[in-house]
N, C-alpha and C. Protein backbone atom coordinates (compact mmCIF):
# COMPACT_ATOMS: atom_id res chain seq x y z
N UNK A 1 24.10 -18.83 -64.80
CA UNK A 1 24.19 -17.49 -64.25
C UNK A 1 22.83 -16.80 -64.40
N UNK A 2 22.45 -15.80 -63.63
CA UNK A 2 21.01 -15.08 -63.75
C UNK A 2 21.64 -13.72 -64.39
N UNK A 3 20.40 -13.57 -65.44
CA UNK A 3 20.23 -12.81 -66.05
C UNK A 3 20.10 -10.99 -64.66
N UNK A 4 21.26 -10.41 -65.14
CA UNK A 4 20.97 -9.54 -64.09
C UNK A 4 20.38 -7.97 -65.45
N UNK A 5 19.68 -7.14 -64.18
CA UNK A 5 19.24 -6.11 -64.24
C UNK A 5 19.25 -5.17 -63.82
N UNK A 6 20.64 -4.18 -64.09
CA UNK A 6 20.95 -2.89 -63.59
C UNK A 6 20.50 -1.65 -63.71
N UNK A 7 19.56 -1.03 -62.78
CA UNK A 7 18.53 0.09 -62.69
C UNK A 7 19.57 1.31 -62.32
N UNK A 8 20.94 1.05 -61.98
CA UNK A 8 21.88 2.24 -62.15
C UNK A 8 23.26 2.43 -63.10
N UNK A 9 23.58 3.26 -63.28
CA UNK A 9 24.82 3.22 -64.02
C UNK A 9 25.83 2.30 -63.13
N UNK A 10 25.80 2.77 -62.03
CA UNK A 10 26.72 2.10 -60.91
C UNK A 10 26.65 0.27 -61.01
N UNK A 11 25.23 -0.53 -60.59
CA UNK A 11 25.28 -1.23 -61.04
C UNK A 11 25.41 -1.91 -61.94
N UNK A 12 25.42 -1.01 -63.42
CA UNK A 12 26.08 -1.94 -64.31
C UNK A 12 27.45 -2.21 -64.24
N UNK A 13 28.50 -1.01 -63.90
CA UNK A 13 29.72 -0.95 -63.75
C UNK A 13 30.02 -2.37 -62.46
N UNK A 14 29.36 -1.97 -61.67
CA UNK A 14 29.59 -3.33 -60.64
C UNK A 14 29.78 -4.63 -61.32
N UNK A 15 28.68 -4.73 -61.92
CA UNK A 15 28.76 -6.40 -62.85
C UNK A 15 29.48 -6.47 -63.74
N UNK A 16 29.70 -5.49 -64.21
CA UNK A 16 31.02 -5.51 -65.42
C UNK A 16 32.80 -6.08 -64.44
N UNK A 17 32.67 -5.01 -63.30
CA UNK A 17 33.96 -4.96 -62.55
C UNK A 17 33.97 -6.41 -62.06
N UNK A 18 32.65 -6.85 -62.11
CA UNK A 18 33.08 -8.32 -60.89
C UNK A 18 32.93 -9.72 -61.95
N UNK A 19 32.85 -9.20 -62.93
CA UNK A 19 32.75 -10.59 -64.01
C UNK A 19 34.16 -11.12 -64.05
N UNK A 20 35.50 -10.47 -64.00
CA UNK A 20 36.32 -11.11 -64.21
C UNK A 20 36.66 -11.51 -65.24
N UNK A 21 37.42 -12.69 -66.05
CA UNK A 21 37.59 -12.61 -67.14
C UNK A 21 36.32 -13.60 -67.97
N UNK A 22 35.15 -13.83 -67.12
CA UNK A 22 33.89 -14.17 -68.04
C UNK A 22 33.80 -13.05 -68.98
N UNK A 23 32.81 -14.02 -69.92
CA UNK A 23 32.29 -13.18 -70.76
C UNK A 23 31.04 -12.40 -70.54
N UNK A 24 30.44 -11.32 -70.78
CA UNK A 24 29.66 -10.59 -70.25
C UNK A 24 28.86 -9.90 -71.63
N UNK A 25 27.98 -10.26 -72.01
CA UNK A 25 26.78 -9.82 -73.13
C UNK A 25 25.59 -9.06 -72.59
N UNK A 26 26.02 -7.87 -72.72
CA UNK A 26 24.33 -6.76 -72.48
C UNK A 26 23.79 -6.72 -73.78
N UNK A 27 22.40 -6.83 -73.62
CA UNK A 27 21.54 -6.08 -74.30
C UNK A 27 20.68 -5.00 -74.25
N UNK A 28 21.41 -3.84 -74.81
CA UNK A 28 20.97 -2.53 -74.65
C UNK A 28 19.72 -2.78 -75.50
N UNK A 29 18.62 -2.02 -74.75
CA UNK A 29 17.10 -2.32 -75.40
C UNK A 29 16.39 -0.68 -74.73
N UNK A 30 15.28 -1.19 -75.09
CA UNK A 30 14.21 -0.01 -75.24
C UNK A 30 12.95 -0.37 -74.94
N UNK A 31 11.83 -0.56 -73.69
CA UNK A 31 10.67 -0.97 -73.64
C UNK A 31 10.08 0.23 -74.51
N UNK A 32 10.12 0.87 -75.78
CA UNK A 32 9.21 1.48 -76.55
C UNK A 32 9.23 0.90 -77.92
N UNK A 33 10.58 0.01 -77.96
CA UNK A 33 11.03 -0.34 -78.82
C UNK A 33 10.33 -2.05 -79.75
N UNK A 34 9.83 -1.86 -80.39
CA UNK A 34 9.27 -3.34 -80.90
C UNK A 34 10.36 -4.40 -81.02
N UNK A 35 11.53 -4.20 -82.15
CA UNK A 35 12.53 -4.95 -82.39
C UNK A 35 12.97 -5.50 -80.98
N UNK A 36 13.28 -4.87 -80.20
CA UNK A 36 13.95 -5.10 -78.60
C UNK A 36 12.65 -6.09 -77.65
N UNK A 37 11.22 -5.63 -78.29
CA UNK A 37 10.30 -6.92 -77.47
C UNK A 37 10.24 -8.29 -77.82
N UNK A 38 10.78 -8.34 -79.30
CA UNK A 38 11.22 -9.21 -79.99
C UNK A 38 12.00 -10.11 -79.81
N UNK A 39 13.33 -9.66 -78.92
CA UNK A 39 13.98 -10.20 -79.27
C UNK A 39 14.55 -11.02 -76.99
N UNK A 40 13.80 -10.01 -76.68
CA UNK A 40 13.53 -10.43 -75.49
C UNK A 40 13.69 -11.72 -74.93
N UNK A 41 12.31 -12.02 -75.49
CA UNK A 41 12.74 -13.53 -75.07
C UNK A 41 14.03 -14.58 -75.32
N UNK A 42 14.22 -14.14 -76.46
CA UNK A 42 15.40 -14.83 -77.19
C UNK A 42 16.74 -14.57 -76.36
N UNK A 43 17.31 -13.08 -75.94
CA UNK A 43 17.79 -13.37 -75.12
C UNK A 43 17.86 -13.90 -73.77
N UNK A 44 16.70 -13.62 -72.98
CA UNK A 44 16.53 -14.09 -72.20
C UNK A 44 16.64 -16.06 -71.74
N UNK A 45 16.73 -16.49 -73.12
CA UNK A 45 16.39 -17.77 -72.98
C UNK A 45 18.04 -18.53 -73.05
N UNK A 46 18.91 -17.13 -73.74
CA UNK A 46 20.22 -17.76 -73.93
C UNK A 46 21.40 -18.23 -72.83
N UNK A 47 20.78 -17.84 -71.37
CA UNK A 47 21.64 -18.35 -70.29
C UNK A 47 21.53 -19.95 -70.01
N UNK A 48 20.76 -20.77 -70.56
CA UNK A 48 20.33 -21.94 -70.59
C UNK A 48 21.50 -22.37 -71.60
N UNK A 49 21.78 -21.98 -72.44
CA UNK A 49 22.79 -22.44 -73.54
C UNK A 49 24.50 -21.98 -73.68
N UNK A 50 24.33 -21.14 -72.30
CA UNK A 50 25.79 -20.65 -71.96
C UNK A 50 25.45 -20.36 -71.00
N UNK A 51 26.20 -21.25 -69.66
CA UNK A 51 25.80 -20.92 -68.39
C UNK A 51 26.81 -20.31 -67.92
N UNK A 52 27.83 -20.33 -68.42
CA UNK A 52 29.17 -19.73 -68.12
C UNK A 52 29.22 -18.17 -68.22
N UNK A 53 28.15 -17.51 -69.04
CA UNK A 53 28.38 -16.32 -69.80
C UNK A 53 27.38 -15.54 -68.36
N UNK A 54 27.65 -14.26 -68.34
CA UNK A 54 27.17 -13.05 -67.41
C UNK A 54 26.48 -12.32 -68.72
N UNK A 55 24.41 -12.71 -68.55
CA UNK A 55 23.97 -11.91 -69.36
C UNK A 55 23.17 -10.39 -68.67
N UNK A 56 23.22 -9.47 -69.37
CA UNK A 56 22.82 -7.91 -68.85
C UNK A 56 21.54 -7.60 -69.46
N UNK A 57 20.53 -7.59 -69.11
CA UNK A 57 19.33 -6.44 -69.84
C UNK A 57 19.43 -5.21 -69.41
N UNK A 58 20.08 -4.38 -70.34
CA UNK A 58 20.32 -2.81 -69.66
C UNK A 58 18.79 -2.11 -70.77
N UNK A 59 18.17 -1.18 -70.03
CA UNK A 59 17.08 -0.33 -70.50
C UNK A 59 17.87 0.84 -70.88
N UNK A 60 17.57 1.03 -71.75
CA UNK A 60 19.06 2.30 -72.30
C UNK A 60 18.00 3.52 -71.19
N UNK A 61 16.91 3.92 -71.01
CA UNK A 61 16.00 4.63 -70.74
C UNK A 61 16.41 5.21 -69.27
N UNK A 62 16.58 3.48 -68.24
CA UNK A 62 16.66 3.83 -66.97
C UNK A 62 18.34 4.25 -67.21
N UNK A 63 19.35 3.96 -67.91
CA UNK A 63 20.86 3.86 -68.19
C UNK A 63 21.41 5.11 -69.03
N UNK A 64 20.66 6.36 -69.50
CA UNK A 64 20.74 6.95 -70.10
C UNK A 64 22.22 7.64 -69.50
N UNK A 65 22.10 7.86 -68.42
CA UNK A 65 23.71 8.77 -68.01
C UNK A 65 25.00 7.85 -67.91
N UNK A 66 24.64 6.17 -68.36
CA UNK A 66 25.76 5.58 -68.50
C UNK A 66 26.78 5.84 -69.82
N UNK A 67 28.20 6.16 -70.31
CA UNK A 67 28.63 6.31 -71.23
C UNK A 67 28.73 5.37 -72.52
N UNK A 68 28.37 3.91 -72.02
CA UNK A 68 28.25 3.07 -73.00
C UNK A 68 26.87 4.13 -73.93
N UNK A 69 25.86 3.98 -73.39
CA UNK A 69 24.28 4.28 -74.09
C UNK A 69 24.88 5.27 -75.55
N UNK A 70 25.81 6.26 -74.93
CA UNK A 70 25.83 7.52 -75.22
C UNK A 70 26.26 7.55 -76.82
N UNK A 71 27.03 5.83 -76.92
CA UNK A 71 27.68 5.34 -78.08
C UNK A 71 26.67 4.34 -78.94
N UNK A 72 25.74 4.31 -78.61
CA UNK A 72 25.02 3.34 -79.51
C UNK A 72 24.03 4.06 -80.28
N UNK A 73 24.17 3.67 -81.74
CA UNK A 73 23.30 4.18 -82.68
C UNK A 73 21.70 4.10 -82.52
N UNK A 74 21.22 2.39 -82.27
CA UNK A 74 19.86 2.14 -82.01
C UNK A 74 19.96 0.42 -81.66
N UNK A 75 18.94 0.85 -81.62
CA UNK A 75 18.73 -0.60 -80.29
C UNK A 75 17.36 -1.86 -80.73
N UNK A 76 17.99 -3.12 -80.74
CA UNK A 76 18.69 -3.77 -79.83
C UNK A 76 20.06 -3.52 -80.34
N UNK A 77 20.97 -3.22 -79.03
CA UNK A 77 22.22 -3.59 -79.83
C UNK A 77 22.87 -4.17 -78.80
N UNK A 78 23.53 -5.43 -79.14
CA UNK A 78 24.26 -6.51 -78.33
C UNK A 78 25.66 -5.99 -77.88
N UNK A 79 26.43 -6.03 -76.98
CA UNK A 79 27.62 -5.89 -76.80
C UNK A 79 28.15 -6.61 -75.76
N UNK A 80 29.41 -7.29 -76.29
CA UNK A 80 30.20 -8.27 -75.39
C UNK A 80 31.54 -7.72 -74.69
N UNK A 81 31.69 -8.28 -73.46
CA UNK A 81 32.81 -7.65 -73.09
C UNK A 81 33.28 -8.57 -72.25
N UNK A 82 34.81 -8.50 -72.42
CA UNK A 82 35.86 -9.56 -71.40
C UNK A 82 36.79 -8.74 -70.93
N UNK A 83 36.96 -8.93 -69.21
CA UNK A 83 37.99 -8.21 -68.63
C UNK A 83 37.43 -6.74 -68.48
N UNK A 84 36.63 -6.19 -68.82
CA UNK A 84 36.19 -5.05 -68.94
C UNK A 84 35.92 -4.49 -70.34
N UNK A 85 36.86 -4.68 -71.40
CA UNK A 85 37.00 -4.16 -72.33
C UNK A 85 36.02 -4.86 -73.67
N UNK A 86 35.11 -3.84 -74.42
CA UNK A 86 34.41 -4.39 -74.91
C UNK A 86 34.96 -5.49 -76.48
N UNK A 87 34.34 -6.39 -76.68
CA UNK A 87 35.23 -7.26 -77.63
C UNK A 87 34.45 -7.44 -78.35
N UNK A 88 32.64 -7.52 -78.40
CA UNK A 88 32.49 -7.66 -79.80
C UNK A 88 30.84 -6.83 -79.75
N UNK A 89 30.26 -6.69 -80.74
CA UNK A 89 28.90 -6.05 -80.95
C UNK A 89 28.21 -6.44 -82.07
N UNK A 90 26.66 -6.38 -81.72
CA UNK A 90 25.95 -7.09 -82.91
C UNK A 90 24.41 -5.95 -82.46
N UNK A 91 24.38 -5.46 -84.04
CA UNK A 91 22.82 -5.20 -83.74
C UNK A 91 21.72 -5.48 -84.54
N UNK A 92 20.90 -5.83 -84.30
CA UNK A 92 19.46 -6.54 -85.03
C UNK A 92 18.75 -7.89 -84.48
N UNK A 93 18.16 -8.41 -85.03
CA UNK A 93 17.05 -9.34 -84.50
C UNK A 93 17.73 -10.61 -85.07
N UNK A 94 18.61 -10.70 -84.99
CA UNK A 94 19.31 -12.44 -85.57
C UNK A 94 19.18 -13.09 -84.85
N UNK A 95 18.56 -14.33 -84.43
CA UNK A 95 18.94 -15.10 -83.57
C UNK A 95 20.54 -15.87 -83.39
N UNK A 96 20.26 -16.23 -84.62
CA UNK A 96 21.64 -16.76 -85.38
C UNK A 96 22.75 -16.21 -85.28
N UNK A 97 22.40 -14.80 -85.85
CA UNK A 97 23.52 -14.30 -86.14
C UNK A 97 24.21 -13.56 -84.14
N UNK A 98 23.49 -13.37 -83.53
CA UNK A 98 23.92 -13.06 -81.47
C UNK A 98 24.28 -13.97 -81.53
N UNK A 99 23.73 -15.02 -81.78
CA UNK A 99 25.10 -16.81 -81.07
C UNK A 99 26.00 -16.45 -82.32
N UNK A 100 26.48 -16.46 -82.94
CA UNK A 100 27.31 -16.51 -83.87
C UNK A 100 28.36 -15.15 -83.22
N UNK A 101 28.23 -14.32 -82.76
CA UNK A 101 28.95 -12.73 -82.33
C UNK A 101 29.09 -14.01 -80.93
N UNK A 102 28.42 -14.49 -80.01
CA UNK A 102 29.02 -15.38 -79.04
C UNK A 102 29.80 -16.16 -79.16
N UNK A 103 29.55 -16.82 -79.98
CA UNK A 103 30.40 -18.48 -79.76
C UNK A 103 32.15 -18.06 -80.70
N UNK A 104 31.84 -16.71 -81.11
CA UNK A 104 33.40 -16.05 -81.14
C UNK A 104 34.15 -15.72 -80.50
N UNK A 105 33.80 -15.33 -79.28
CA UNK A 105 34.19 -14.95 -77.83
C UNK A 105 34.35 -15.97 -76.26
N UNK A 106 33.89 -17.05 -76.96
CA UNK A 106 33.35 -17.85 -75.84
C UNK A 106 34.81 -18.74 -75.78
């Protein structure tokens, strides 16, 4: 699956609505943010190792009027969701520990 990138609230809701009962992992991030450049690549590299999974790079910045943002303490923070409804969350620079919050859900 390609890593998608929703520049509206709308489009994120779209990819959420059309995932179906995949699993669906955003990473809410911050281009001001170091931890989040960090960890970038790492997610980015994880659709290779779950091709099944719908991954999100949401910019909390351009996403600010979305209601998820409105709930997150600080960033990176991972969040998974099936069916719509969110099912699990992880925040920090683990490599380990994001596949580990995945392969619970998967």
């Amino acid at each position: 699956m390609p890593m998608f990138h929703p520049e509206t609230p709308a489009e994120w809701e779209d990819v959420l609505a059309n995932a179906g009962d995949k699993l669906v992992v955003c990473d809410y991030n911050a281009p001001w943010c170091p931890p989040c450049q960090m960890m970038r690549p790492v997610f980015h590299s994880l659709p290779e190792s779950y091709p099944d999974i719908i991954f999100v790079d949401c910019d909390v910045d351009k996403l600010a009027d979305l209601d998820e943002v409105d709930s997150i303490e600080g960033v990176p923070t991972f969040r998974l969701y099936k069916s719509g409804e969110q099912v699990g969350e992880f925040s920090g620079t683990s490599e380990e520990k994001l596949r580990a919050v995945i392969d619970e859900h998967i």
